[in-house]
Protein backbone atom coordinates (compact mmCIF):
# COMPACT_ATOMS: atom_id res chain seq x y z
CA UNK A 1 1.61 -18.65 -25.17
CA UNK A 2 0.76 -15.41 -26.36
CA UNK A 3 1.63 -13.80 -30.00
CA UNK A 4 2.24 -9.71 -29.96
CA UNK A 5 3.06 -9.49 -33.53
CA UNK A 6 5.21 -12.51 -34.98
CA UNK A 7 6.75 -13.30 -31.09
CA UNK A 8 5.49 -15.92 -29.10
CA UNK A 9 5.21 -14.68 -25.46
CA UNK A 10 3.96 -16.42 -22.34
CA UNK A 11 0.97 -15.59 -20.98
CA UNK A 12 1.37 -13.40 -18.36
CA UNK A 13 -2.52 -12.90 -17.60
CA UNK A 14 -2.82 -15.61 -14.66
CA UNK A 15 0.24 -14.05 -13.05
CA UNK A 16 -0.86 -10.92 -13.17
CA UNK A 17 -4.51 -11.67 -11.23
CA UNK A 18 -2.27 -13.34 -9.03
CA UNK A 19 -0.22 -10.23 -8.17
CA UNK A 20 -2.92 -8.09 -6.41
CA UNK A 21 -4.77 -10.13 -3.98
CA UNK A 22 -1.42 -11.09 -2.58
CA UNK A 23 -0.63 -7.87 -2.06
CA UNK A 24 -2.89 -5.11 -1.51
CA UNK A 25 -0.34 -2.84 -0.29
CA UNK A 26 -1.70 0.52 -2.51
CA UNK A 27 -5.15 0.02 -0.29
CA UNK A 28 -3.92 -0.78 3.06
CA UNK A 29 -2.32 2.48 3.88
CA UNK A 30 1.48 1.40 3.32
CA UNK A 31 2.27 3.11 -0.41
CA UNK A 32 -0.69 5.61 0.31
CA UNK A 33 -1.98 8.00 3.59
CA UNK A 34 -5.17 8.67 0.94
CA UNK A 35 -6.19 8.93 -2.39
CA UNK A 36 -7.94 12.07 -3.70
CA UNK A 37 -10.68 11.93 -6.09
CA UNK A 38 -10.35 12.75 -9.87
CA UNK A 39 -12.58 14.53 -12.62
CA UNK A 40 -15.37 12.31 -13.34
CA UNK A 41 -15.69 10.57 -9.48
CA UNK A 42 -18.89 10.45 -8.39
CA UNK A 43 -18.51 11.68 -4.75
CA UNK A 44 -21.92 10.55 -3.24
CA UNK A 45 -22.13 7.23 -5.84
CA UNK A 46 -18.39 6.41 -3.89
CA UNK A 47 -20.00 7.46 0.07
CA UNK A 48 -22.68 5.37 -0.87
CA UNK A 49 -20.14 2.24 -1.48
CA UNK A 50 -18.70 2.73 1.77
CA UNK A 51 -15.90 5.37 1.16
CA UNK A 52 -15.51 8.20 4.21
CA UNK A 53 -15.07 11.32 1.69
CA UNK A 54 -13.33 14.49 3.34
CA UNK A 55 -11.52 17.69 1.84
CA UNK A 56 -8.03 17.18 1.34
CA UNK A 57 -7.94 20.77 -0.73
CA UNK A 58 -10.31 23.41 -1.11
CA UNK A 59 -11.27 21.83 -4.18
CA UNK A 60 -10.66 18.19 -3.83
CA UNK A 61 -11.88 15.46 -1.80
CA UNK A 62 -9.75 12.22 -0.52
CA UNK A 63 -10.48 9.08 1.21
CA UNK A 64 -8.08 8.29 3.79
CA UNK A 65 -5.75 4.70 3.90
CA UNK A 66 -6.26 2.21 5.14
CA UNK A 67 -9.14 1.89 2.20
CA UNK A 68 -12.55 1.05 4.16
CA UNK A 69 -13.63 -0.74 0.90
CA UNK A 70 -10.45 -3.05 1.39
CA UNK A 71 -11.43 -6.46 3.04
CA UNK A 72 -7.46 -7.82 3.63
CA UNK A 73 -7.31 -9.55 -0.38
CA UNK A 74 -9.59 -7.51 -2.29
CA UNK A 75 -11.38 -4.64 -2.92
CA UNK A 76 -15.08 -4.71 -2.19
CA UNK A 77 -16.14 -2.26 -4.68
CA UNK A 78 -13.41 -3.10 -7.39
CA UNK A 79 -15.51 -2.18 -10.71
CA UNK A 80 -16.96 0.95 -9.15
CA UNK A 81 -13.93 2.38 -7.51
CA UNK A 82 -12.66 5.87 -7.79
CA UNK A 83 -10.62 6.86 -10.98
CA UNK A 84 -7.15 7.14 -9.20
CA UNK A 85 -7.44 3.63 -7.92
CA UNK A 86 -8.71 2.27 -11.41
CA UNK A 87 -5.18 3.78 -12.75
CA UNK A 88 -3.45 2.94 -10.61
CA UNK A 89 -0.50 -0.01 -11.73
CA UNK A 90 2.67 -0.60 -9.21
CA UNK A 91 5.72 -0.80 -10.84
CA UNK A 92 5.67 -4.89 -9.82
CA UNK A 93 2.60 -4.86 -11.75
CA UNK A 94 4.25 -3.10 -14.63
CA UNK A 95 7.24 -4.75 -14.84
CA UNK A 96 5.28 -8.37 -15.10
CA UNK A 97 3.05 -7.23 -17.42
CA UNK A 98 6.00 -6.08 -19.80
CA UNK A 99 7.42 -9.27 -19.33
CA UNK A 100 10.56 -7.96 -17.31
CA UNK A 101 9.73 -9.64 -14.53
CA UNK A 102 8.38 -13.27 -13.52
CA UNK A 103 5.07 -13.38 -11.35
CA UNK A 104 6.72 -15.97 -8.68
CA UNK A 105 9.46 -13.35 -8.39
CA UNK A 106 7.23 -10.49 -8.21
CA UNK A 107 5.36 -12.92 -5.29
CA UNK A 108 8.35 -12.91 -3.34
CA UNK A 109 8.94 -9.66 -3.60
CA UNK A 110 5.22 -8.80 -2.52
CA UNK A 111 5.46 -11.63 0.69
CA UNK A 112 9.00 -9.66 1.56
CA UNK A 113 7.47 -6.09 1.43
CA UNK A 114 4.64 -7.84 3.66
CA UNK A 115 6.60 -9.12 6.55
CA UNK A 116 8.78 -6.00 6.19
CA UNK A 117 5.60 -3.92 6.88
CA UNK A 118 4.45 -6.49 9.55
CA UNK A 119 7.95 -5.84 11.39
CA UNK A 120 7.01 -2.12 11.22
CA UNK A 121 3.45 -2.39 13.04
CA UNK A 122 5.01 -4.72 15.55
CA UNK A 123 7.37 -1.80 16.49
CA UNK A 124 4.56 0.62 16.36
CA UNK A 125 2.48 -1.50 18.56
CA UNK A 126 5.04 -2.19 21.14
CA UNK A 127 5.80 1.14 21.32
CA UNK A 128 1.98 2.34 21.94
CA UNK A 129 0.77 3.11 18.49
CA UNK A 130 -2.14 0.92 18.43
CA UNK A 131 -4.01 2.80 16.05
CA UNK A 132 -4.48 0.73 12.71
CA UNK A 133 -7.28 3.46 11.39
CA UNK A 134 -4.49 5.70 10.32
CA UNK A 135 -2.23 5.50 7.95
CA UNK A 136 1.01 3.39 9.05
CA UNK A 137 3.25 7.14 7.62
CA UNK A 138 0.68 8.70 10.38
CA UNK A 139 1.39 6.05 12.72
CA UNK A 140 5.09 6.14 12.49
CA UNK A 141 5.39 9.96 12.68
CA UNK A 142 3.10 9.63 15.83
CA UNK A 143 5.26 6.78 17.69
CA UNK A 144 8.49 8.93 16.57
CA UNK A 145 7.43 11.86 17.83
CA UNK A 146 7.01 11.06 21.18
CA UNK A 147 9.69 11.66 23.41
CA UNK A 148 11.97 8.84 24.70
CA UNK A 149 13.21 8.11 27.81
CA UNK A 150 16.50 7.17 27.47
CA UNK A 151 16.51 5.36 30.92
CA UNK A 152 14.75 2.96 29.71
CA UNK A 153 16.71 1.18 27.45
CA UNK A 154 14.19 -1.55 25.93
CA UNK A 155 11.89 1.98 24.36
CA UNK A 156 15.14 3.62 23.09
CA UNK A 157 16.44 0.35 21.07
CA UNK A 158 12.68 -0.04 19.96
CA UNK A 159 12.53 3.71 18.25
CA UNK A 160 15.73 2.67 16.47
CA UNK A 161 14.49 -0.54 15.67
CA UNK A 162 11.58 1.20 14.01
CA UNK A 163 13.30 4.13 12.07
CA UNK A 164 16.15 1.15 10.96
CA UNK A 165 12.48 -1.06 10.00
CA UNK A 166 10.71 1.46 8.37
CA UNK A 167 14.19 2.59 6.18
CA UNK A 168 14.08 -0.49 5.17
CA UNK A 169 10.72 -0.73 3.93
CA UNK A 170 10.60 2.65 2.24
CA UNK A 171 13.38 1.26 0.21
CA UNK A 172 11.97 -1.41 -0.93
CA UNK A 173 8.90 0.41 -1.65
CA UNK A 174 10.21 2.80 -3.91
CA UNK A 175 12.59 0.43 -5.31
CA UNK A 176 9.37 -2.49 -5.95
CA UNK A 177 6.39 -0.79 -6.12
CA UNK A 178 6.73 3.15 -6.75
CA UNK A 179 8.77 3.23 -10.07
């Protein structure tokens, strides 16, 4: 247990360290296409880690999603990463830490967001977007956009399948993660 003040609280700590590496949905391109560099970022410290800078603005640079310093779990240059990433805290994340909300719920909620967003690059994949550089927005506005041939039945249920998928996971994203 933990004491803030005179109340006994339980310690949420080891929940917490559990949240991330089961999740790692902020570096893998699904809640981000990039993340731009802040004041105080050392651009060539971060290219020297591993990070592909490019302009995003005329005055600021970005690294695009999916993170090259992600390995799947973890990030490979965690105490040196840029300053948006170091602030960075989902709204899972916040709501355990407050207490609101358990860390085996906030589990389940990361493993559901996972297969929701594995459902989505199945779609992507069957319907030629084989691309897993780019972001999976990028990806899905690319496999959209292509025209469909409406003979072909199989392709048209697929494009609905993905725009009814990918509904589905923005929701959850903003309603889990985002806020």
């Amino acid at each position: 247990m933990l004491t803030i003040g005179n109340v006994m609280k339980p310690d949420l700590t080891a929940g917490i360290a559990r949240l991330c590496p089961n999740c790692g949905l902020c570096c893998d391109s699904t809640l981000f296409a990039d993340v731009e560099l802040r004041a105080g970022d050392d651009p060539k410290r971060l290219k020297k880690l591993g990070l592909t800078l490019a302009p995003k603005t005329k005055t600021r640079l970005a690294f695009a999603q999916p993170c090259a310093c992600f390995n799947g779990k973890l990030c490979t240059i965690y105490h040196n990463r840029p300053k948006r990433c170091r602030l960075f805290e989902c709204g899972l994340l916040k709501r355990v830490q407050s207490g609101e909300l358990k860390p085996a719920l906030a589990l389940r909620k990361i493993a559901a967001a996972k297969r929701q967003v594995k459902t989505v690059r199945k779609l992507l994949h069957s319907l030629g977007q084989r691309d897993e550089q780019l972001a999976l927005t990028h990806r899905y506005a690319d496999a959209i956009s292509q025209p469909i041939d409406l003979a072909n039945h199989a392709q048209a249920g697929r494009h609905g399948q993905l725009m009814m998928a990918v509904n589905e996971l923005m929701d959850r994203l903003e309603r889990d993660f985002l806020q």
